[in-house]
N, C-alpha and C. Protein backbone atom coordinates (compact mmCIF):
# COMPACT_ATOMS: atom_id res chain seq x y z
N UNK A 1 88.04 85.93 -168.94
CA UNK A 1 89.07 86.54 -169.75
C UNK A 1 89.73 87.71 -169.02
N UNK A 2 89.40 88.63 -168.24
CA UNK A 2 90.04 89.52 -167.88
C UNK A 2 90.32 89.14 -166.31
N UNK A 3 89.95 88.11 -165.65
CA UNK A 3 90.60 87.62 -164.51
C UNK A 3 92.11 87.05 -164.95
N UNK A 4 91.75 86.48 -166.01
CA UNK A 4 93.27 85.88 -166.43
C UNK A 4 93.76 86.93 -167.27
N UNK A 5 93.54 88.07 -167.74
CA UNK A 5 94.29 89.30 -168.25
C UNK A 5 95.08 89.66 -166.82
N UNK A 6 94.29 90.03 -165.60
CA UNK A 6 94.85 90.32 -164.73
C UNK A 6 96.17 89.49 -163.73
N UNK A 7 95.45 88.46 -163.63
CA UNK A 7 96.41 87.35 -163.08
C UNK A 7 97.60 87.35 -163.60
N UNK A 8 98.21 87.27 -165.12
CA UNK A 8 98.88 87.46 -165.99
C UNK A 8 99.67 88.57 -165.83
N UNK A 9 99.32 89.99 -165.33
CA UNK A 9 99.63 90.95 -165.42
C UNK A 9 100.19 90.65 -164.03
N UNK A 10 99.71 90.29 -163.36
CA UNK A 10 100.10 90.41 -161.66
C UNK A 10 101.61 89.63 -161.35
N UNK A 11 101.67 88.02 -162.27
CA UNK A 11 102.27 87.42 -162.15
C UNK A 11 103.48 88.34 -162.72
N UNK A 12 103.60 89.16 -163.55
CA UNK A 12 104.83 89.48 -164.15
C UNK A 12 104.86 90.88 -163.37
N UNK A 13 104.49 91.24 -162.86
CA UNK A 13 104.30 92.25 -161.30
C UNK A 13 105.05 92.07 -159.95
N UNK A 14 104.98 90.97 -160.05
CA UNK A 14 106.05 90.57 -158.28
C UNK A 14 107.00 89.38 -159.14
N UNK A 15 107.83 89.23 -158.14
CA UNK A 15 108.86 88.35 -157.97
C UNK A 15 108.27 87.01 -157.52
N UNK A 16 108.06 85.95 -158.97
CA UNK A 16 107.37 85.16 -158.35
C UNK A 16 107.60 83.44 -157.10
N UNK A 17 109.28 84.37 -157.37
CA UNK A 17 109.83 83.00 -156.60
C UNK A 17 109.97 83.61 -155.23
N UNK A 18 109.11 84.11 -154.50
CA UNK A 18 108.86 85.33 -153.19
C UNK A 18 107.47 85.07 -152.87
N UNK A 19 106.88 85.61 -153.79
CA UNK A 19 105.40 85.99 -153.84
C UNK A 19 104.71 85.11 -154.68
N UNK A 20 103.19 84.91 -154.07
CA UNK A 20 102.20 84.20 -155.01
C UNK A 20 101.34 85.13 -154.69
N UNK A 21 100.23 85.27 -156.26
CA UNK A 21 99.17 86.18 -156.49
C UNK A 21 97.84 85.33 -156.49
N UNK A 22 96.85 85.82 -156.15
CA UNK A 22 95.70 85.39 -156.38
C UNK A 22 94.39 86.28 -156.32
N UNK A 23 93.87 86.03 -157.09
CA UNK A 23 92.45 86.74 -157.25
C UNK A 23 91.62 86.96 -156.23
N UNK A 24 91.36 88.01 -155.56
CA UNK A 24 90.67 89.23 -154.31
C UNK A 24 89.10 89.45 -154.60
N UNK A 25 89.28 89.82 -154.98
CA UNK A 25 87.83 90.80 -155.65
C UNK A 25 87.84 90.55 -157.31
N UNK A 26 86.32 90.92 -157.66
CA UNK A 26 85.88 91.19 -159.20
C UNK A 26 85.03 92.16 -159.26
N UNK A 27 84.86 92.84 -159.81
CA UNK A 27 83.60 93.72 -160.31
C UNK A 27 83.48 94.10 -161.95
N UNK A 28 82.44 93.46 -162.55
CA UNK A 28 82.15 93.55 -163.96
C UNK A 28 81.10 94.32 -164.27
N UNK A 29 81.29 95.22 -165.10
CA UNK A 29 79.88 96.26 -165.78
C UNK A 29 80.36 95.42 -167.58
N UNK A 30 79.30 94.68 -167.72
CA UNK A 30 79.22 94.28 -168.96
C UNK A 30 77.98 95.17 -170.14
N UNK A 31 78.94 96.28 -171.19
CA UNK A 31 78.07 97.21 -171.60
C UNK A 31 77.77 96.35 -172.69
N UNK A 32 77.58 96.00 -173.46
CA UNK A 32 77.34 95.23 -174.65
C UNK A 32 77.69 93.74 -174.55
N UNK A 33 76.83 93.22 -175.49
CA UNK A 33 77.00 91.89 -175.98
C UNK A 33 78.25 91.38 -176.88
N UNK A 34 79.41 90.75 -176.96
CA UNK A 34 80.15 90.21 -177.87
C UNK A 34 79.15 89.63 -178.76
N UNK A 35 79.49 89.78 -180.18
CA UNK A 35 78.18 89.28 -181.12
C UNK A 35 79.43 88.41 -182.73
N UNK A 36 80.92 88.12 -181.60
CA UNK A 36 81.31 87.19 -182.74
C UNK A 36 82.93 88.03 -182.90
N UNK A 37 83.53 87.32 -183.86
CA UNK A 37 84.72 88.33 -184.41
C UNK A 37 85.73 87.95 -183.11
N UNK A 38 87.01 88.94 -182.76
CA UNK A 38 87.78 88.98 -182.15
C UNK A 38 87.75 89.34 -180.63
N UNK A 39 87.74 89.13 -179.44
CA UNK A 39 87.73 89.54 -178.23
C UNK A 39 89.39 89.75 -177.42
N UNK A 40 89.40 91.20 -177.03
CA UNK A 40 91.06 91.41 -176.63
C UNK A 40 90.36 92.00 -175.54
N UNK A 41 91.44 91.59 -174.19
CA UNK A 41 91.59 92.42 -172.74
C UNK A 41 92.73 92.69 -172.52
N UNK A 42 92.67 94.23 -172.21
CA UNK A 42 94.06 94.92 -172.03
C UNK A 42 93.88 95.31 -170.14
N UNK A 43 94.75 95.12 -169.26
CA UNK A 43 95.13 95.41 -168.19
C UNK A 43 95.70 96.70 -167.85
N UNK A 44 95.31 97.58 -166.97
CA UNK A 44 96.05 98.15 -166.69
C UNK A 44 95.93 98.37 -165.22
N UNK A 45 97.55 98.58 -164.72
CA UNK A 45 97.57 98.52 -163.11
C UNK A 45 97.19 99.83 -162.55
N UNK A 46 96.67 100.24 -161.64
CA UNK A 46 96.45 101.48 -160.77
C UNK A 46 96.35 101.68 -159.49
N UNK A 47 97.02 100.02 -158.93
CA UNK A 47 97.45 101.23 -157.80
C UNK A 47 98.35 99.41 -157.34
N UNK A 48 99.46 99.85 -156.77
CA UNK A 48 100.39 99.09 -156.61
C UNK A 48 100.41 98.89 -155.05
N UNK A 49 100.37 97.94 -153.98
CA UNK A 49 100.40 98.53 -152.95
C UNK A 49 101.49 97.04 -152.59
N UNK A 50 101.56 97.42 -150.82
CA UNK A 50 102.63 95.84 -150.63
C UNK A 50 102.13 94.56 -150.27
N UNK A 51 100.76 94.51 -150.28
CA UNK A 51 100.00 93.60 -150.26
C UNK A 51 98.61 93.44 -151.69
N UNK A 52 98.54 94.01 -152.11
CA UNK A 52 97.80 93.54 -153.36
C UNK A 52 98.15 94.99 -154.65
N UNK A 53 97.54 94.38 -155.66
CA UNK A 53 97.56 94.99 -157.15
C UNK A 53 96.03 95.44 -157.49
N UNK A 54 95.86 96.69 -157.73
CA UNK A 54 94.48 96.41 -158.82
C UNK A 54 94.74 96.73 -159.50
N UNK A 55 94.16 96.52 -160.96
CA UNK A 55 94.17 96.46 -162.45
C UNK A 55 92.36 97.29 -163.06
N UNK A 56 92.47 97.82 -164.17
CA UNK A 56 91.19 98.03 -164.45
C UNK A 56 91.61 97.03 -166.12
N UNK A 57 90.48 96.59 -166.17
CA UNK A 57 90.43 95.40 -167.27
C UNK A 57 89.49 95.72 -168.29
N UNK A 58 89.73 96.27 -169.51
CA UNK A 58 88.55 96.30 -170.12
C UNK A 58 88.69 95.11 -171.38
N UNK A 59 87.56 94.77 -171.55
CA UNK A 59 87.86 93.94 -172.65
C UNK A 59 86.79 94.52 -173.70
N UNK A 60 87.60 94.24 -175.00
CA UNK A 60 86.51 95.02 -176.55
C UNK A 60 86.46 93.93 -177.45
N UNK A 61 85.44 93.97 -178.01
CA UNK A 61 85.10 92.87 -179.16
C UNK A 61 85.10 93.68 -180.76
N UNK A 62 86.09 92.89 -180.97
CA UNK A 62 86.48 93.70 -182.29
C UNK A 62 86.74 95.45 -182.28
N UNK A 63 87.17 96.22 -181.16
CA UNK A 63 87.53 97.44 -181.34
C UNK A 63 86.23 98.03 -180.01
N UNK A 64 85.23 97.11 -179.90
CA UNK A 64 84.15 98.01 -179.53
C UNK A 64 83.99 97.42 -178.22
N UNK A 65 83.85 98.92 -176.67
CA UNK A 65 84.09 97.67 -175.57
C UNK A 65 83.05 97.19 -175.52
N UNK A 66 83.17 95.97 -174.68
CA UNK A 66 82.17 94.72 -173.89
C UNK A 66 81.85 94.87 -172.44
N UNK A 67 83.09 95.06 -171.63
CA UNK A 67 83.59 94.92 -170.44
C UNK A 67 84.44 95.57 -169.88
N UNK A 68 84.21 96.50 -168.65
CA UNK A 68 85.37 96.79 -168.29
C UNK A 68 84.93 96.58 -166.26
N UNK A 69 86.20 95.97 -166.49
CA UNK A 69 86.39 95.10 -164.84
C UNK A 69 87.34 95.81 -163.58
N UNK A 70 87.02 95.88 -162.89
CA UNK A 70 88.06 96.26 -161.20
C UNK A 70 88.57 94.85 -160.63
N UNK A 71 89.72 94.41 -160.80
CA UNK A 71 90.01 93.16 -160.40
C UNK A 71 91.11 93.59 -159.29
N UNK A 72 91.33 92.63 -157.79
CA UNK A 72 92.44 92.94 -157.15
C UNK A 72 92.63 92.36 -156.85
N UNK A 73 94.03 91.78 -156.56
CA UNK A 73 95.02 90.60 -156.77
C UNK A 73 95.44 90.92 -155.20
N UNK A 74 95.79 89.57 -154.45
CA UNK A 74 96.34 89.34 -153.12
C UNK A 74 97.93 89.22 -153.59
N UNK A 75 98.94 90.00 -153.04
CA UNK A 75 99.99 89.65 -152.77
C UNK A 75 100.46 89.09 -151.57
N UNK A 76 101.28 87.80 -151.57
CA UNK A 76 101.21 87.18 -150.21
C UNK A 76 102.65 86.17 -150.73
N UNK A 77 103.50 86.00 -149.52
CA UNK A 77 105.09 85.93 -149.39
C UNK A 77 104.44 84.40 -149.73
N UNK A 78 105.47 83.66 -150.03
CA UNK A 78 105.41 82.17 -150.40
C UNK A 78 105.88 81.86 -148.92
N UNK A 79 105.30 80.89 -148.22
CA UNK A 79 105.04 79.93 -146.66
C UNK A 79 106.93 79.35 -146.75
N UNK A 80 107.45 79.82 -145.55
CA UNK A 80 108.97 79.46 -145.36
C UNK A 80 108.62 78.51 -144.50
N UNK A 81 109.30 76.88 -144.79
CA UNK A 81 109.68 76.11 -143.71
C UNK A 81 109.56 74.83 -144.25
């Protein structure tokens, strides 16, 4: 869920008829158990560079977090020829 929070976020981040994104790195600290109810991941970017994105990802289950993730996205030109 928060690889594809991020991915999502990345894609609407670059110009995608230029650039393709793809998933770099993960790092998950999972503090609690989801135990049911609603699960939301919110993205946020922090640090923009000209070759990749990172995002910190937390995701909460019903209000209360679960997860919060370091994800970083490859930026890389789409192959000319």
């Amino acid at each position: 869920m928060a690889e594809s929070a991020a991915s999502t976020a990345a894609a609407f981040a670059v110009d995608v008829t230029k650039f393709r994104v793809a998933g770099q790195e993960l790092s998950a600290s999972h503090v609690r158990p989801a135990t049911g109810g609603a699960l939301r991941a919110e993205a946020r970017l922090v640090h923009r560079g000209k070759s990749s994105l990172v995002y910190v990802v937390d995701v909460d289950n019903d209000g209360k977090l679960v997860s919060t993730c370091r994800i970083t996205m490859a930026v890389r030109p789409h192959a000319t020829g």
